[in-house]
C-alpha atoms as a PDB file:
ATOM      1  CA  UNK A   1       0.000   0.000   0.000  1.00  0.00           C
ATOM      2  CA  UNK A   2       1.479   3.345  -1.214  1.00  0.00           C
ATOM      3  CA  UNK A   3       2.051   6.364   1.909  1.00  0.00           C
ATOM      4  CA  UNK A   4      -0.380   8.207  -0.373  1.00  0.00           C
ATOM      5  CA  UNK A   5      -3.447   5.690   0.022  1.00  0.00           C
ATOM      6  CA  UNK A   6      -2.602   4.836   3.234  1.00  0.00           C
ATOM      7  CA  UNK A   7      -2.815   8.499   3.928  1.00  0.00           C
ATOM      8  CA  UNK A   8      -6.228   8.844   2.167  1.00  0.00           C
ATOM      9  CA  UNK A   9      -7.620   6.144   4.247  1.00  0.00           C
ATOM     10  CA  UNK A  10      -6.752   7.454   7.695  1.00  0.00           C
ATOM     11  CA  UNK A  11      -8.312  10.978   6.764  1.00  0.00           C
ATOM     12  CA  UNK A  12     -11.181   9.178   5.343  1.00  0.00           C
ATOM     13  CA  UNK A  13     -11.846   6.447   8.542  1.00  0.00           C
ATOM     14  CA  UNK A  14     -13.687   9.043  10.808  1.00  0.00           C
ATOM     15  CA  UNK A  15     -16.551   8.735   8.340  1.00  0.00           C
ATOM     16  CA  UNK A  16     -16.734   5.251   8.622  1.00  0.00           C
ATOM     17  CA  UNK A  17     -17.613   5.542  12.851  1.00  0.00           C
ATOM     18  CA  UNK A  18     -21.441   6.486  11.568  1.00  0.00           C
ATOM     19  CA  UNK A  19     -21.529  10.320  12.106  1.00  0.00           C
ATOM     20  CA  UNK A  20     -23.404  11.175   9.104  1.00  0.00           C
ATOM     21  CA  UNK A  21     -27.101  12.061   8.199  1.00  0.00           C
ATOM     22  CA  UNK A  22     -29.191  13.191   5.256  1.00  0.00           C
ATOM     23  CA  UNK A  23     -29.064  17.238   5.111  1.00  0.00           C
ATOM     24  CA  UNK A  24     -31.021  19.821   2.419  1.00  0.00           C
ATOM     25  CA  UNK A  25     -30.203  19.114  -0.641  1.00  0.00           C
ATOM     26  CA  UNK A  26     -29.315  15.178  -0.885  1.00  0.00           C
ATOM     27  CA  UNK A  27     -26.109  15.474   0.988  1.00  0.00           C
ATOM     28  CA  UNK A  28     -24.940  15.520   4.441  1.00  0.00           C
ATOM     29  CA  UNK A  29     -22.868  16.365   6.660  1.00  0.00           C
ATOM     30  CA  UNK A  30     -21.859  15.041  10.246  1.00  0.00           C
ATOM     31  CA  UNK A  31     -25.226  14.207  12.958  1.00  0.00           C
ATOM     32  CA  UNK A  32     -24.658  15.409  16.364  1.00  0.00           C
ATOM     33  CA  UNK A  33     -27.257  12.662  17.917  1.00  0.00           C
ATOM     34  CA  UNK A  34     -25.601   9.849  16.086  1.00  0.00           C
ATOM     35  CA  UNK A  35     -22.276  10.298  19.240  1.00  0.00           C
ATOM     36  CA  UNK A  36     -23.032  12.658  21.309  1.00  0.00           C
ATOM     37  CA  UNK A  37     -26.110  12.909  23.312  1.00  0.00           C
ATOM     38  CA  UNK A  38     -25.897  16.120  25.095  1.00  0.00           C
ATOM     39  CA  UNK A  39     -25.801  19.759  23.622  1.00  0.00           C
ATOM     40  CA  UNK A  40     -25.765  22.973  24.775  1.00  0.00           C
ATOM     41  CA  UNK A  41     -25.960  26.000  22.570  1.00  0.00           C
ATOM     42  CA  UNK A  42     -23.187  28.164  22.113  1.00  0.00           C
ATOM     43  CA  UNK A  43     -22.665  31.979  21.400  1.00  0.00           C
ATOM     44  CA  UNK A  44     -20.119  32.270  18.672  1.00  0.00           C
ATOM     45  CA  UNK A  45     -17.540  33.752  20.994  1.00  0.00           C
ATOM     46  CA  UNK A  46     -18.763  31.907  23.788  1.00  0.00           C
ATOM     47  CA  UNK A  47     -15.714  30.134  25.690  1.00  0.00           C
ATOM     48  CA  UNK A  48     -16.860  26.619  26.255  1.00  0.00           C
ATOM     49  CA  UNK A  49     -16.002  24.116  28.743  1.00  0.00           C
ATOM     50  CA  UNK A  50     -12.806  22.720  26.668  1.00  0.00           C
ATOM     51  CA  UNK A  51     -11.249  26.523  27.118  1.00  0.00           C
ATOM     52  CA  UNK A  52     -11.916  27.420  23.527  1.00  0.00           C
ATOM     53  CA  UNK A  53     -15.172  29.253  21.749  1.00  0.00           C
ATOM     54  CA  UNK A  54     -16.840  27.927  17.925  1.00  0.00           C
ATOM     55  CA  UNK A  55     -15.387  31.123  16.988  1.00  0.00           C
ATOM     56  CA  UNK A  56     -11.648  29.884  17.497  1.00  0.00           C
ATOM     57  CA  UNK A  57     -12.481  26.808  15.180  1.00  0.00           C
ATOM     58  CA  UNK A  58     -14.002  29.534  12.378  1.00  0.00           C
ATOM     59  CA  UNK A  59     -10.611  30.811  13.220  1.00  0.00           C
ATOM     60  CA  UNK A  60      -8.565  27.600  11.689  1.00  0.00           C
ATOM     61  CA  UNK A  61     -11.081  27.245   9.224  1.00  0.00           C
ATOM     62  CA  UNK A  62     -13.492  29.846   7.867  1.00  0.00           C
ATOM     63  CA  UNK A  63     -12.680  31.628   4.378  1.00  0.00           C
ATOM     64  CA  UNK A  64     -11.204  30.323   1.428  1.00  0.00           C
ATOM     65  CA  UNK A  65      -8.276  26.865   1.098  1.00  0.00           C
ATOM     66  CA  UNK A  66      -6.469  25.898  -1.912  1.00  0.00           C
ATOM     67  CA  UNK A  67      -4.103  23.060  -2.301  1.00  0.00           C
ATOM     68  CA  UNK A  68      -2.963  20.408  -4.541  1.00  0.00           C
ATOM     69  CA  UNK A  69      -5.283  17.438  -4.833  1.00  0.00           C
ATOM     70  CA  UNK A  70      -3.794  14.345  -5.736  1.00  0.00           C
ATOM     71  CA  UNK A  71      -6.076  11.857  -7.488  1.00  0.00           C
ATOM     72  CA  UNK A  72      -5.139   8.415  -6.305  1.00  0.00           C
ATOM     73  CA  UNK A  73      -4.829   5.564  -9.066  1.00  0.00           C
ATOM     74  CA  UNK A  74      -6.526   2.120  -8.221  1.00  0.00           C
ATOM     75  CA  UNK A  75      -8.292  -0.827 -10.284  1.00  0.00           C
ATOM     76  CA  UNK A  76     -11.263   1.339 -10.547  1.00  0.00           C
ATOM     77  CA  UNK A  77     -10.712   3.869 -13.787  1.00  0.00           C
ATOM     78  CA  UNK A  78     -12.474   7.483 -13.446  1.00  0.00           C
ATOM     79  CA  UNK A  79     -12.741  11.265 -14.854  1.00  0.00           C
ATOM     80  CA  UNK A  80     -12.877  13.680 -15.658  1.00  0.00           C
ATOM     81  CA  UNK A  81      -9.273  14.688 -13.541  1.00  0.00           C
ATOM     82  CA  UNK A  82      -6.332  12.639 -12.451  1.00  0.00           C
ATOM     83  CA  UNK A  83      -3.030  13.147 -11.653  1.00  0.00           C
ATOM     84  CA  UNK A  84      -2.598  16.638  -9.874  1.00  0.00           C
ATOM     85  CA  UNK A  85      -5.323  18.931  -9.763  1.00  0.00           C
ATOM     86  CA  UNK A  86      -6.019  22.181  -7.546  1.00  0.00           C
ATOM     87  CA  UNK A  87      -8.755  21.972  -5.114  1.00  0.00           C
ATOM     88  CA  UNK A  88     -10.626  24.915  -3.404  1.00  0.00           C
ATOM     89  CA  UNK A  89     -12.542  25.483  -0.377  1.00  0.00           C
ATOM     90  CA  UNK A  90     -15.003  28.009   1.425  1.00  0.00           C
ATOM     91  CA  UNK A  91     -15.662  27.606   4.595  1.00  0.00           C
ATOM     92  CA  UNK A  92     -18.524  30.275   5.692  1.00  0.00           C
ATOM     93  CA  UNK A  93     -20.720  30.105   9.390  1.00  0.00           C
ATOM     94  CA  UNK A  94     -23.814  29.586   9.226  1.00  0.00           C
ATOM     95  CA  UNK A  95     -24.094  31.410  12.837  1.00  0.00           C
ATOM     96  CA  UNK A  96     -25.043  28.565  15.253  1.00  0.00           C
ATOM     97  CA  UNK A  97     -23.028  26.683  17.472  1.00  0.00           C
ATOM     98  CA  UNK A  98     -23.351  24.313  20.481  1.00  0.00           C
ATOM     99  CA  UNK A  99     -20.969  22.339  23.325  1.00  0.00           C
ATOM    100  CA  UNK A 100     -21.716  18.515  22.275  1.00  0.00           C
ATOM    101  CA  UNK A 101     -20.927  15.942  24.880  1.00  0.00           C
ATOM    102  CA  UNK A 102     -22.162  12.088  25.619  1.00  0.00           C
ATOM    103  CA  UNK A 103     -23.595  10.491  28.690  1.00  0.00           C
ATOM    104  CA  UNK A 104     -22.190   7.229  30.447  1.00  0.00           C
ATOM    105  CA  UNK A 105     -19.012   5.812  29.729  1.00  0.00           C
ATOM    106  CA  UNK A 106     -17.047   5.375  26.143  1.00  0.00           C
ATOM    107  CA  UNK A 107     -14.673   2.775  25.160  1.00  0.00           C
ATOM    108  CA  UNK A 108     -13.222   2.138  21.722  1.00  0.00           C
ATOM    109  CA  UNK A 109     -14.011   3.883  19.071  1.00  0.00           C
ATOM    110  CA  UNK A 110     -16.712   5.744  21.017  1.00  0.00           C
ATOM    111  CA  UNK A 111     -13.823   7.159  23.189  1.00  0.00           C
ATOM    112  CA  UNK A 112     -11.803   8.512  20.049  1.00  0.00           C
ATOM    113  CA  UNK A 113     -14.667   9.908  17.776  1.00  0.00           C
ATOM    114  CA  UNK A 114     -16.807  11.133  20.516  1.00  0.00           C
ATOM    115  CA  UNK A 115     -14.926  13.209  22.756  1.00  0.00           C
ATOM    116  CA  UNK A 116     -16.677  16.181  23.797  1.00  0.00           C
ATOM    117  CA  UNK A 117     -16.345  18.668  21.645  1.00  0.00           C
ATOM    118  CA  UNK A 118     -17.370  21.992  19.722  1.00  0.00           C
ATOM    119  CA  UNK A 119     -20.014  21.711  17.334  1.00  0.00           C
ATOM    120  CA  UNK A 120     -19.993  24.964  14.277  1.00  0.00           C
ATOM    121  CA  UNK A 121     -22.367  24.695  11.634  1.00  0.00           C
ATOM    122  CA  UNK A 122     -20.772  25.720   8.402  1.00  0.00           C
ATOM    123  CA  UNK A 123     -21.522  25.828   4.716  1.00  0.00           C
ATOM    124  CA  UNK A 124     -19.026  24.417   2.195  1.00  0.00           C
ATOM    125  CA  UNK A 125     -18.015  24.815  -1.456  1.00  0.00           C
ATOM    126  CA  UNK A 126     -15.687  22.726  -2.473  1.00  0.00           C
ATOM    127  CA  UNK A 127     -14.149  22.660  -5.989  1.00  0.00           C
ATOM    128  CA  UNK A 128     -11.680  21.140  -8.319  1.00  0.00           C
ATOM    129  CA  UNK A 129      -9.936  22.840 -11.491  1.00  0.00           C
ATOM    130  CA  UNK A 130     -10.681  19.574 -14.094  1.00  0.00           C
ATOM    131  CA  UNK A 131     -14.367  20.060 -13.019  1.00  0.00           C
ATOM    132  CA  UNK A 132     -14.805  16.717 -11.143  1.00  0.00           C
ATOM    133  CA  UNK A 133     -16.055  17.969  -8.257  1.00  0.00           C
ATOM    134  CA  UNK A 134     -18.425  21.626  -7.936  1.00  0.00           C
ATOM    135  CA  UNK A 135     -20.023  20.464  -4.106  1.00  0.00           C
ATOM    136  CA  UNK A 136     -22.365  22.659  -2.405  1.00  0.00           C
ATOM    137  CA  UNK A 137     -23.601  21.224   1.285  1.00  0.00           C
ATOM    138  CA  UNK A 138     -23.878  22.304   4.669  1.00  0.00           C
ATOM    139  CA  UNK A 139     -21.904  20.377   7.477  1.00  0.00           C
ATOM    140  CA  UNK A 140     -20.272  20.873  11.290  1.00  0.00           C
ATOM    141  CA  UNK A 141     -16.494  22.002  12.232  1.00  0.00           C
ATOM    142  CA  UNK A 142     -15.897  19.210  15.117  1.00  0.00           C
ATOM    143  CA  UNK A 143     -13.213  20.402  17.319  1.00  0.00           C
ATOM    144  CA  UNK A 144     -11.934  18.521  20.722  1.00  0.00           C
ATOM    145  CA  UNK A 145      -9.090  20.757  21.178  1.00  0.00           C
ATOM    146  CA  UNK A 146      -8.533  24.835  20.061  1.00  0.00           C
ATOM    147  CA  UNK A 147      -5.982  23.581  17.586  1.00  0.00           C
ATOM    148  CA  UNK A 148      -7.191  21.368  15.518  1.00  0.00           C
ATOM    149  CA  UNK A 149     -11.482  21.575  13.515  1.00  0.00           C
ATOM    150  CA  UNK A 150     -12.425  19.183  11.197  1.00  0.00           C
ATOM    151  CA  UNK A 151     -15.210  17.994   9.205  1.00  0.00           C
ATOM    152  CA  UNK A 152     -16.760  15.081   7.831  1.00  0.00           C
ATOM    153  CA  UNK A 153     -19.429  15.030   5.483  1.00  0.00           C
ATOM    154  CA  UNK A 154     -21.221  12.516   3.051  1.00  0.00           C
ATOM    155  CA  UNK A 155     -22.701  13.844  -0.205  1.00  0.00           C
ATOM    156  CA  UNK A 156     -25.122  11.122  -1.881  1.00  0.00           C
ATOM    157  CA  UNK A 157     -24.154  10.079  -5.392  1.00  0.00           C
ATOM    158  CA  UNK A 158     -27.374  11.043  -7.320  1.00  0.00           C
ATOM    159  CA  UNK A 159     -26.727  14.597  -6.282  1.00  0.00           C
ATOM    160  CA  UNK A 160     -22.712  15.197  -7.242  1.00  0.00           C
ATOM    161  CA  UNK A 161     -22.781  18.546  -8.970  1.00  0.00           C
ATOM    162  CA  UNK A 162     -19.692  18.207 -10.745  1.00  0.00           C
ATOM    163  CA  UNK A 163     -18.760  15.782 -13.341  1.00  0.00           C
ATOM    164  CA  UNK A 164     -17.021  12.816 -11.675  1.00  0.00           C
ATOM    165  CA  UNK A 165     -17.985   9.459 -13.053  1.00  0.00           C
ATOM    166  CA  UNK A 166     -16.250   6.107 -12.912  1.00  0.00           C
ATOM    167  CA  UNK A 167     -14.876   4.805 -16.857  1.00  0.00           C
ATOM    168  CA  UNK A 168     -16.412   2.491 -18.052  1.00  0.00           C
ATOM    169  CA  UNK A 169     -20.332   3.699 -16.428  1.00  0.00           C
ATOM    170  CA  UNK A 170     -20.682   1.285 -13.919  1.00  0.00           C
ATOM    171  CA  UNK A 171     -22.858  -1.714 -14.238  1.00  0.00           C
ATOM    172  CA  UNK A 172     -24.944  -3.510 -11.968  1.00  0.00           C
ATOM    173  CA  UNK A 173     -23.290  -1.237  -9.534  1.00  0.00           C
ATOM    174  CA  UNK A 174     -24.007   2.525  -8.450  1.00  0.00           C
ATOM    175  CA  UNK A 175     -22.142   5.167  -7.192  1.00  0.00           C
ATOM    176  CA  UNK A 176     -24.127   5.742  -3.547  1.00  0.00           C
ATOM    177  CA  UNK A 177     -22.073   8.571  -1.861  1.00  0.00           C
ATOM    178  CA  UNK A 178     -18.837  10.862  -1.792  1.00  0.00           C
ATOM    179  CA  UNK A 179     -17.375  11.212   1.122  1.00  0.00           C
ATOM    180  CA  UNK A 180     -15.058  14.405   2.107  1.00  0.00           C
ATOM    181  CA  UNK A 181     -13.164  15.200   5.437  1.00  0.00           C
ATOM    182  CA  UNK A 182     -11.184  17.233   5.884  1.00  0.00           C
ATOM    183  CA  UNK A 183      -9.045  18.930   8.722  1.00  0.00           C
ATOM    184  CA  UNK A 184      -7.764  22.916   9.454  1.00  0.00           C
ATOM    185  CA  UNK A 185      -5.409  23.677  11.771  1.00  0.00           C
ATOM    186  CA  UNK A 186      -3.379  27.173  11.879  1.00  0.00           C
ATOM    187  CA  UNK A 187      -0.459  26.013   9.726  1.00  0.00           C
ATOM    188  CA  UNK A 188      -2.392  22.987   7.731  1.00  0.00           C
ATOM    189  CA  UNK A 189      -5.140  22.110   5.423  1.00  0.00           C
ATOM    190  CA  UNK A 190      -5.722  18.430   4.523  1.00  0.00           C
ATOM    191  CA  UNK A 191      -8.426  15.509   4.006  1.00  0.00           C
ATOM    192  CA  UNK A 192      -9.533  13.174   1.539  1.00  0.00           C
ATOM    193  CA  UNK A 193     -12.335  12.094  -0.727  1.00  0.00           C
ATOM    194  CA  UNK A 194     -13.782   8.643  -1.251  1.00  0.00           C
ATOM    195  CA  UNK A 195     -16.577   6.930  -3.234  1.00  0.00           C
ATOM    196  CA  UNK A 196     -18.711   4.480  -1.659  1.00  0.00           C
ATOM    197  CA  UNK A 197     -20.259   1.753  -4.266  1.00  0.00           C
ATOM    198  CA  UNK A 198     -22.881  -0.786  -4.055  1.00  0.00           C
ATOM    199  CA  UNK A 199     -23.674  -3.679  -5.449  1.00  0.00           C
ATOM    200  CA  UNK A 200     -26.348  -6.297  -4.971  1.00  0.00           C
ATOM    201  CA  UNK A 201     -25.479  -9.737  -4.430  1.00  0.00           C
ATOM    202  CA  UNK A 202     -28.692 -11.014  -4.329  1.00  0.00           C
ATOM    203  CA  UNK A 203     -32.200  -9.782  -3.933  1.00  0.00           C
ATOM    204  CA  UNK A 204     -31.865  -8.975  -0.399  1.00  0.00           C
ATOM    205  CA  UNK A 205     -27.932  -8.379   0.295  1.00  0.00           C
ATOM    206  CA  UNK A 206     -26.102  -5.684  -1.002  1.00  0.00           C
ATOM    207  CA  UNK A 207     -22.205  -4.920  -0.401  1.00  0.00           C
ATOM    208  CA  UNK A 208     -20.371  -1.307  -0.132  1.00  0.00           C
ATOM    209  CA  UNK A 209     -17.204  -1.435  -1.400  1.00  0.00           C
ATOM    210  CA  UNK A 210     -15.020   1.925  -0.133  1.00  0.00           C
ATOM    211  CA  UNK A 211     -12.856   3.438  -2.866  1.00  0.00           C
ATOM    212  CA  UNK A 212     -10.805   6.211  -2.434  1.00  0.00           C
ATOM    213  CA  UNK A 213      -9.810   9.210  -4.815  1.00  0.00           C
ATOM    214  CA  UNK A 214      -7.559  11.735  -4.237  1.00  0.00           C
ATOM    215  CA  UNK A 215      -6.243  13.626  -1.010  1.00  0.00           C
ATOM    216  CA  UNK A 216      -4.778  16.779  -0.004  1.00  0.00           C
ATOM    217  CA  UNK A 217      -2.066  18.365   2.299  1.00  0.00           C
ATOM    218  CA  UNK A 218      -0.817  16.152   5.523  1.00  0.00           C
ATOM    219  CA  UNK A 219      -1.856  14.360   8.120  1.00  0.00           C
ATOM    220  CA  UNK A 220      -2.525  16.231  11.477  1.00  0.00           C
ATOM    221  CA  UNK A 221      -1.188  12.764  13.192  1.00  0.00           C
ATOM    222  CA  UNK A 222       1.337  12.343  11.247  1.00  0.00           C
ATOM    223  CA  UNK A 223       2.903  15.632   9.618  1.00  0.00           C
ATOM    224  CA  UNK A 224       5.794  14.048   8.365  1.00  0.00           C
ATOM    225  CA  UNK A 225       3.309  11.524   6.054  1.00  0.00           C
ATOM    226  CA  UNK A 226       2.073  14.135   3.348  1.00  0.00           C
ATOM    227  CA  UNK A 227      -0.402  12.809   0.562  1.00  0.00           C
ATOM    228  CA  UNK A 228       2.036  13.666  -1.928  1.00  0.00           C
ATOM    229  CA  UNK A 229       4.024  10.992  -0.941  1.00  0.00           C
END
């Protein structure tokens, strides 16, 4: 496995913990109730009970991001971009904000991707140069610590805006959702983006196979691991 995929599958994993929902439009972004269970609203420069306010995670990440986006080559061919591409980003506020923690105890996975935290709603646009990719959806900055926001969000396939398809058109198969995260820190912008397909096996089974496209910048765990690699 190449440091670039690798790479691409670590900033894609949060997604996979089930922190996603439908949202306007066809596509989503992270749901509060599916880890935490207890919310408090927020003023934007409200200093919550982590030490930090939602308006030092608009901080990392509000405005506009460009960086390279590498498109990562696999057995599954697709266009309209590959290779290197430039990707942009807006993140904008959407004014509302709210201290998110969970009740009882957390283990596992639980533990890592629930961790109290500060919830920002945000709107995105995110686009790439080759035209692949011209998303418009509404998600949350998630932020555990003043440092470091990021954001998950899950846009169903039916609704991609730009022109990203998979060559040849799939068959017996369907493209069921793009996923994006991504993460904003004072000195770093990264993430990934991944397709999810299905397929049916039989009348009542279907599988999701989890394929991943391109990525961006470096890892917040791992700095030294950047997706260019």
């Amino acid at each position: 496995m190449t440091t670039r995929l690798a790479l691409a599958l670590a900033l894609l994993s949060p997604l996979t913990q089930g922190c996603a929902t439908s949202a306007p439009g066809g596509q989503t972004g992270e749901e509060p109730g599916a880890c935490w269970t207890k919310f408090t609203p927020l003023a934007s420069a409200e200093v919550s009970p982590l030490g930090f306010s939602a308006q030092d995670s608009l901080n990392l990440a509000a405005g506009d991001h460009a960086a390279t986006l590498h498109w990562i080559p696999g057995q599954r061919a697709y266009g309209p971009e590959s290779g290197d591409s430039e990707l942009t980003v807006t993140i904008t506020s959407l004014g509302s904000a709210r201290f998110a923690t969970r009740d009882g105890a957390q283990t596992g996975v639980t533990e890592l991707s629930c961790s109290p935290s500060v919830l920002t709603d945000v709107a995105v646009e995110l686009d790439t140069a080759g035209g692949a990719f011209h998303e418009r959806f509404q998600s949350m900055l998630v932020a555990s610590r003043a440092e470091l926001a990021t954001l998950s969000a899950e846009l169903l396939g039916g609704h991609i805006a730009g022109n990203f398809a998979f060559e040849p058109a799939l068959t017996g198969e369907r493209l069921v959702r793009l996923t994006v995260n991504s993460s904003f820190s004072a000195d770093a912008f990264s993430g990934a983006i991944g397709a999810g397909i299905e397929k049916a096996q039989s009348a009542d089974v279907t599988s999701l196979e989890n394929v991943p496209l391109a990525c961006w910048g470096a890892s917040a765990v791992n700095p030294q691991a950047g997706c260019a690699d």
